[in-house]
Protein backbone atom coordinates (compact mmCIF):
# COMPACT_ATOMS: atom_id res chain seq x y z
CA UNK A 1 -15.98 0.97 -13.12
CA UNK A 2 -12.41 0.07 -13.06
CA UNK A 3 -10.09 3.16 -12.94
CA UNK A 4 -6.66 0.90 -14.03
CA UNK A 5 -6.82 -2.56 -15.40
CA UNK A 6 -4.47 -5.29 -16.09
CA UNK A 7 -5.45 -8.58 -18.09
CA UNK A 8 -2.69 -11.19 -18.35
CA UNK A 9 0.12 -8.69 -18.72
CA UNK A 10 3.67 -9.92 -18.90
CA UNK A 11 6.92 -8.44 -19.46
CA UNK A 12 10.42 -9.45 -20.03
CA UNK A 13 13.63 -7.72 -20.01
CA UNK A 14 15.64 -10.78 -21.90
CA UNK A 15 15.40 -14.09 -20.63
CA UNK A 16 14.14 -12.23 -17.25
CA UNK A 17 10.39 -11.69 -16.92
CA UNK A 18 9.73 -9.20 -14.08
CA UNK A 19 6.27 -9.36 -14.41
CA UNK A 20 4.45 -12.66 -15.02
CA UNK A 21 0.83 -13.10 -15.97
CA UNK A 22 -0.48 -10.43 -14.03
CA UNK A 23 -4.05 -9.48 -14.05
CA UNK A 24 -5.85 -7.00 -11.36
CA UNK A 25 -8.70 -4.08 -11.28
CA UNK A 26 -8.32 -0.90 -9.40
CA UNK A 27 -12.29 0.20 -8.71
CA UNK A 28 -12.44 4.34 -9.28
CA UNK A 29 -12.49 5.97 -5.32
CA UNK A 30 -10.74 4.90 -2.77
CA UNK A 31 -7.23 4.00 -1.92
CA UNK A 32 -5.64 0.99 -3.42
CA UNK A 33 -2.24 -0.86 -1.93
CA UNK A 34 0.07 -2.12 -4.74
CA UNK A 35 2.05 -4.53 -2.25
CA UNK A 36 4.93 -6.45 -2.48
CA UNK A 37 9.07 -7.15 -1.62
CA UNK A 38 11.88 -5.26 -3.21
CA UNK A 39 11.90 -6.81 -6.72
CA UNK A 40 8.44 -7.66 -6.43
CA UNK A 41 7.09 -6.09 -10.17
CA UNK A 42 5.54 -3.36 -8.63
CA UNK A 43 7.57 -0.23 -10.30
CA UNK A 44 7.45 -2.57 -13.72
CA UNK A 45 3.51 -2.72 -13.61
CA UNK A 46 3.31 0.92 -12.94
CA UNK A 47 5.71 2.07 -15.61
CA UNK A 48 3.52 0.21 -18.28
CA UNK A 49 0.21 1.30 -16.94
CA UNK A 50 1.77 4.87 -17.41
CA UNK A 51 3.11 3.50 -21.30
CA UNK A 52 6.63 4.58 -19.88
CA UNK A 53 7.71 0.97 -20.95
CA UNK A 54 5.17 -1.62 -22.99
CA UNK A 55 4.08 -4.47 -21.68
CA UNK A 56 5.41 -7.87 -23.66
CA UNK A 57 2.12 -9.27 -23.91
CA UNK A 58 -1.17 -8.42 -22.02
CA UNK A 59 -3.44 -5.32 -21.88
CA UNK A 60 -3.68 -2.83 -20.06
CA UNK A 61 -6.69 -0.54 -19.83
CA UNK A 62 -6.31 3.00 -17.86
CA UNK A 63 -8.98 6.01 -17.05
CA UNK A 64 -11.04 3.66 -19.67
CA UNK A 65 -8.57 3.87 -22.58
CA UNK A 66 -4.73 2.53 -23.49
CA UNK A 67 -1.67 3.70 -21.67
CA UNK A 68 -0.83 7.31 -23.22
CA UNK A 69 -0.23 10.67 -23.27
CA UNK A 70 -3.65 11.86 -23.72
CA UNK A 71 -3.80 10.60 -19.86
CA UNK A 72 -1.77 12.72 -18.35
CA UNK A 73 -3.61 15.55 -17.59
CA UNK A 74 -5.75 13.25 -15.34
CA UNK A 75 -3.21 11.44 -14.00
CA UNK A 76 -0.56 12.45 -10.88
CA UNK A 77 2.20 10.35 -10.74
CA UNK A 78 5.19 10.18 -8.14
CA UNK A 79 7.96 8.08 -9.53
CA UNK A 80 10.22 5.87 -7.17
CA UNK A 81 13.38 7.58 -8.66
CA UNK A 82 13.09 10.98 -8.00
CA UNK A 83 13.51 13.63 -10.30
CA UNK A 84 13.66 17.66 -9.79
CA UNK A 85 15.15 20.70 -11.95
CA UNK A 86 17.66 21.41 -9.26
CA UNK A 87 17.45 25.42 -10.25
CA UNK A 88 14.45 25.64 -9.73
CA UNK A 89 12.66 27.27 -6.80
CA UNK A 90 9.95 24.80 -5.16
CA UNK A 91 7.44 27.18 -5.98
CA UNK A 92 7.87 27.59 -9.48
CA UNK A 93 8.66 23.70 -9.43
CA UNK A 94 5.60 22.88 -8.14
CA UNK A 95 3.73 25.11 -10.82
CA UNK A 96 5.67 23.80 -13.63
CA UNK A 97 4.48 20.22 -13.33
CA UNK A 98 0.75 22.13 -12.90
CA UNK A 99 1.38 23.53 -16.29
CA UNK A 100 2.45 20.39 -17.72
CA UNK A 101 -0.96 19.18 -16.96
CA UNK A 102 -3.06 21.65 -18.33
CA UNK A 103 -4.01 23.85 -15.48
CA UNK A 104 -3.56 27.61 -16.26
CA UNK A 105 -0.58 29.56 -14.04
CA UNK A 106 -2.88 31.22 -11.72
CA UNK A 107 -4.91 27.71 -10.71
CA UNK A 108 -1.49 25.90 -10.72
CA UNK A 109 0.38 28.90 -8.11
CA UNK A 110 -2.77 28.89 -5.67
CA UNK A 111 -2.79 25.03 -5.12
CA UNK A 112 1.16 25.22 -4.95
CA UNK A 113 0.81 27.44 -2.69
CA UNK A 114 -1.68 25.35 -0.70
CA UNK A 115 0.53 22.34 -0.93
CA UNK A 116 3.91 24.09 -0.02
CA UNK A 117 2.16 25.31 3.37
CA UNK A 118 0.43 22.08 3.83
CA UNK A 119 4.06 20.28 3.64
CA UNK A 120 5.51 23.00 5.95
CA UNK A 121 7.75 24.40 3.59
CA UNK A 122 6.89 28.16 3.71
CA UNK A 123 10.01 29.32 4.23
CA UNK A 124 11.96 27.64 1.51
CA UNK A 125 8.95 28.46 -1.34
CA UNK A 126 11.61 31.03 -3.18
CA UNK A 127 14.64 28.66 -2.36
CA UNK A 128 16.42 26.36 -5.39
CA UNK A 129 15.69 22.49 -5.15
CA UNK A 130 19.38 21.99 -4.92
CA UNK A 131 19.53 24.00 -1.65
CA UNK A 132 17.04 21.07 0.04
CA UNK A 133 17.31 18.18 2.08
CA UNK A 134 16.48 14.93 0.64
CA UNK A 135 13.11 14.93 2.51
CA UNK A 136 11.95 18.59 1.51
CA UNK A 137 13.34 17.54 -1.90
CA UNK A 138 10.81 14.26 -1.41
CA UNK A 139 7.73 16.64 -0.37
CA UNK A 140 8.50 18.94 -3.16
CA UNK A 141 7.67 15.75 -5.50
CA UNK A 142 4.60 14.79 -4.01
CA UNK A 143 2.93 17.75 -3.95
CA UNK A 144 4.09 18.14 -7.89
CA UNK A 145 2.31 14.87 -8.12
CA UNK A 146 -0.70 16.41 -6.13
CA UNK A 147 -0.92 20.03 -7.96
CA UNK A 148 -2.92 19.14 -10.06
CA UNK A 149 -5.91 17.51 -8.29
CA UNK A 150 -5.84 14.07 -10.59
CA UNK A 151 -8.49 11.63 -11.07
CA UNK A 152 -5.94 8.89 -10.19
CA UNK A 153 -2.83 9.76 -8.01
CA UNK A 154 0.13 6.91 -8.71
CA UNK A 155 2.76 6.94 -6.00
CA UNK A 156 6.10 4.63 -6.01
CA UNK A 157 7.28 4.04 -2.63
CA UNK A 158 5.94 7.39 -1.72
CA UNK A 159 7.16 7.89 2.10
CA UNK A 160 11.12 7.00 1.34
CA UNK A 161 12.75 9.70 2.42
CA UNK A 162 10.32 11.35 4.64
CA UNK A 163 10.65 11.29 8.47
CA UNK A 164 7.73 9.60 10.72
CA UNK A 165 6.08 13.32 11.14
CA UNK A 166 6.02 14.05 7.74
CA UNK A 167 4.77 10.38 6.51
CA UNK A 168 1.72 11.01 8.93
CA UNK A 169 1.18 14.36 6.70
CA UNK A 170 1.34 12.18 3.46
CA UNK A 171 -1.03 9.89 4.81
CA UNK A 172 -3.35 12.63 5.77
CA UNK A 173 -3.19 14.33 2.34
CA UNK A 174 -3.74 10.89 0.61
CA UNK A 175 -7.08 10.10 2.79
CA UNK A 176 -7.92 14.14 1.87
CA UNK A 177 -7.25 13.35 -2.07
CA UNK A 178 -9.50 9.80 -1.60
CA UNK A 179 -12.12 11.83 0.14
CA UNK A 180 -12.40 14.70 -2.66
CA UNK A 181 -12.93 11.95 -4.81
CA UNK A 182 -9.37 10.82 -6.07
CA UNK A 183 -8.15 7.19 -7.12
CA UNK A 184 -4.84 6.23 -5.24
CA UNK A 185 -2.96 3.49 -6.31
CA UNK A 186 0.55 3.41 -4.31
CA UNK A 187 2.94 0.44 -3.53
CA UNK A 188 5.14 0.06 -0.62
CA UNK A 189 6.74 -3.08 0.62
CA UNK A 190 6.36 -1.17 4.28
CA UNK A 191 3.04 -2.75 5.25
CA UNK A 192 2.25 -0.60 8.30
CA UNK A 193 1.72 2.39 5.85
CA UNK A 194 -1.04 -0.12 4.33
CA UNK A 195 -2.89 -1.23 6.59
CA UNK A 196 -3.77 2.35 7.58
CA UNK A 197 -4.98 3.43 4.87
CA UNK A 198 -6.01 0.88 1.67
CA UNK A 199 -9.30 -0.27 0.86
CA UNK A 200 -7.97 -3.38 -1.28
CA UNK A 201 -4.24 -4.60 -2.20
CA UNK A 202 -2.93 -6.89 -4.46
CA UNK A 203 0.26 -8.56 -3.14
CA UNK A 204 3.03 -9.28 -5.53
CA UNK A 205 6.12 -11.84 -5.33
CA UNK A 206 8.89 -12.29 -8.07
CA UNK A 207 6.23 -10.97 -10.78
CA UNK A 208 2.87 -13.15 -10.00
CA UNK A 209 0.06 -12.18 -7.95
CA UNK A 210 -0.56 -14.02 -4.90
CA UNK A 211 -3.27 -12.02 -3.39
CA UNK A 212 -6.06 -9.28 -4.60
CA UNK A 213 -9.03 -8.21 -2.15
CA UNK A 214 -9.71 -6.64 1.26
CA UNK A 215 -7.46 -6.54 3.91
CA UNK A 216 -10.41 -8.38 5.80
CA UNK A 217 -10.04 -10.84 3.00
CA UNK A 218 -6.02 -11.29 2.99
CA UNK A 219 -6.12 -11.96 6.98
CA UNK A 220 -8.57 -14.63 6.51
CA UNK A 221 -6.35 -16.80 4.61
CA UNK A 222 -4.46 -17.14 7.74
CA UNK A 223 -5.36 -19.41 10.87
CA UNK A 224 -7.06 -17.24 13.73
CA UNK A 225 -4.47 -16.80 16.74
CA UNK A 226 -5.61 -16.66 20.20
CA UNK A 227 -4.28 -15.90 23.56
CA UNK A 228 -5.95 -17.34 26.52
CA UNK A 229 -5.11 -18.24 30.33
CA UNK A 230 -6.56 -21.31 31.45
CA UNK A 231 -6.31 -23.85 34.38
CA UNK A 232 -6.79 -26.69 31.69
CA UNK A 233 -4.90 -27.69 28.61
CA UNK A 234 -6.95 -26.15 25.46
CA UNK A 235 -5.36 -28.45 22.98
CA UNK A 236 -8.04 -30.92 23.26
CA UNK A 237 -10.98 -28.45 22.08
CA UNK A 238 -12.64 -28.79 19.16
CA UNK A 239 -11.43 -26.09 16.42
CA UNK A 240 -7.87 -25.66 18.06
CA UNK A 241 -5.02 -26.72 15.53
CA UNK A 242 -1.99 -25.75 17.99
CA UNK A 243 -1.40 -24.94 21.78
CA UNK A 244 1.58 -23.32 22.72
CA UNK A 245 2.15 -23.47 26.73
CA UNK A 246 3.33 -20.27 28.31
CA UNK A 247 3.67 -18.96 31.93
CA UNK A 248 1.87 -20.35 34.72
CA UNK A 249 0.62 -18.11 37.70
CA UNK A 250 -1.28 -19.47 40.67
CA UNK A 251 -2.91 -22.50 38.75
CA UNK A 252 -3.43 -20.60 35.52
CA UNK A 253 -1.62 -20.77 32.22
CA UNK A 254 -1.33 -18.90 29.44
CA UNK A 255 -1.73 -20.14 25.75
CA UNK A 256 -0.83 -19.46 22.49
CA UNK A 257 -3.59 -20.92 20.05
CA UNK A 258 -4.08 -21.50 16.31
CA UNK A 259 -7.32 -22.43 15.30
CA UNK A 260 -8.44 -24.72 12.60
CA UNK A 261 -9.30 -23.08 9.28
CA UNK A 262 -13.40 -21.77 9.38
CA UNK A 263 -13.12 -21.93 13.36
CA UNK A 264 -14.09 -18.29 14.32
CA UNK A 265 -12.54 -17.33 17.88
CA UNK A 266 -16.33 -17.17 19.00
CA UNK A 267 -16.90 -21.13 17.85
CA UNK A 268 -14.00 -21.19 20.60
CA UNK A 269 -15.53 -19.31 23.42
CA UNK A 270 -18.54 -21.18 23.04
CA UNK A 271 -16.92 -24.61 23.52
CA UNK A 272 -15.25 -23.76 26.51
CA UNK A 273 -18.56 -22.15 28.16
CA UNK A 274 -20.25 -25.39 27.19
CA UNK A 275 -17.69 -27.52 28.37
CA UNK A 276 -17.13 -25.64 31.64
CA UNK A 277 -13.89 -25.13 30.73
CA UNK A 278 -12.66 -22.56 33.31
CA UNK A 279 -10.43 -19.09 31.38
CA UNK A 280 -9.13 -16.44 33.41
CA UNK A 281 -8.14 -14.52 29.87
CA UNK A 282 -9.57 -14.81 25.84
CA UNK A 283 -8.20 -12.32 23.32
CA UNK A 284 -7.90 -12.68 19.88
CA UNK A 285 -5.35 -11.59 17.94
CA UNK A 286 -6.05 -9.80 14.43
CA UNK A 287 -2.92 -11.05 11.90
CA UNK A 288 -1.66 -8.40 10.57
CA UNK A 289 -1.03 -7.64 7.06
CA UNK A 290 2.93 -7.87 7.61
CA UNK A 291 1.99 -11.48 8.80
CA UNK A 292 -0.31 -11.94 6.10
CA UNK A 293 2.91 -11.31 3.58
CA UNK A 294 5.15 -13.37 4.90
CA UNK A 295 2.37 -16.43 5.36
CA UNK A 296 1.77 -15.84 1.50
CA UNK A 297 5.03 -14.95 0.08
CA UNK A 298 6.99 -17.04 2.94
CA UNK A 299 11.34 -16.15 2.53
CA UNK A 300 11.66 -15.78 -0.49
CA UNK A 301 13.97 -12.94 -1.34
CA UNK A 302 13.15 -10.40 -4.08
CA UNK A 303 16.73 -9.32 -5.83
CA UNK A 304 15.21 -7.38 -8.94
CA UNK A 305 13.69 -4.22 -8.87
């Protein structure tokens, strides 16, 4: 069952369309990466699936029904602008937003609680949002996002703001949420923060989609690279599209390959055997899915957020 759908969904803001033609399905479990550049359409698409904006044509089908309020009790959703009651204390923060989505005070202060020592912010539980850092400030929203244990968890660009320790906490309470049965759906255009943890991603440039499917899937749509040292030149092998010389020691040089499209690095290995074709060295070398985004999207810049 799909969790979030959208079927040929467009939007335009004037003569500017920041989202063009789009159609994708989230599957219910697991973590989904909504991928693409600053500018990209990835805020836009989430905004409608949430029916914070409408889409200009197109549907959109969420937890099995339209874009509404009736959602939100089922729904967590971290926004990319951030947005806290400054006099507020995190605590009380934190089980405001609980409230807001139907869980009684006493449910909503326990998994606070839970959240405000997971995040490492004890100490500060009675202290007003205005007295934070930017980062706290940023943890403070994601576990408001969290409280509430949601059938689908939506996060914008969830780890701006957060230092490298604390993003590793993020991604470990996003893995726990997927585990305990949770839908994420978050976009980035930082594509390390992907490739740890998505199951499938749709990558977005300038409003169309250019790629949905499994990481396995997106890396496959480039050539496979190689490295290999060799006391031959590997150009002339079957399968091998490009041979880039490197550094020779004692009689044996290193490559840099690129093999034909469908040539598996194995098809490789087994040509040289057979053609007693002597390698010191044979690694192959996974793309990864920062490559994968610039071999798809190529220089493009992305202006509009």
């Amino acid at each position: 069952m799909a969790i979030l759908k959208l079927d040929h969904v467009v939007k335009r803001f004037g003569e500017f369309t920041a989202v063009n033609d789009l159609s994708f399905e989230v599957p219910e479990g697991g973590i989904f990466g909504f991928l693409g550049g600053n500018g990209a359409g990835k805020t836009t698409s989430l905004r409608m699936a949430l029916d914070i904006i409408r889409p200009t044509s197109g549907s959109i089908q969420i937890l099995g029904r339209k874009p509404g309020r009736e959602n939100a009790s089922q729904i967590g959703f971290l926004p990319e602008e951030r947005g806290l009651y400054r006099r507020m204390t995190v605590l009380d923060t934190i089980v405001y937003f609980g409230r807001l989505k139907g869980m009684s005070t006493s449910a909503a202060k326990k998994e606070a609680e839970r959240l405000i020592e997971r995040f490492g912010l004890s100490q500060w539980t009675k202290s007003m949002v205005e007295k934070l850092s930017k980062g706290m400030s940023q943890k403070v929203q994601v576990a408001a996002a969290m409280v509430n244990s949601p059938r689908l968890l939506i996060l914008d660009e969830p780890f701006s703001g957060l230092d490298p320790v604390n993003q590793k906490v993020l991604e470990d309470l996003v893995l726990e949420m997927a585990e305990a049965g949770s839908t994420v759906v978050f976009s980035t255009h930082i594509m390390q923060h992907a490739e740890r943890l998505t199951d499938r991603i749709v990558l977005l440039a300038r409003g169309k989609k250019v790629f949905e499917g499994t990481q396995e899937e997106a890396r496959a749509t480039m050539a496979g690279r190689l490295r290999l040292e060799s006391q031959g030149d590997p150009s002339t092998l079957p399968g091998v599209a490009g041979a880039k010389r490197g550094e020779t020691d004692q009689g044996w040089t290193s490559w840099e390959i690129s093999l034909s499209p469908g040539t598996a690095p194995g098809h490789l290995l087994q040509a040289c055997t057979s053609q007693g074709f002597a390698l010191r060295a044979f690694e192959s070398q996974k793309p990864s899915l920062h490559d994968v985004f610039i071999h798809l999207v190529g220089g493009e810049q992305e202006t509009v957020s």
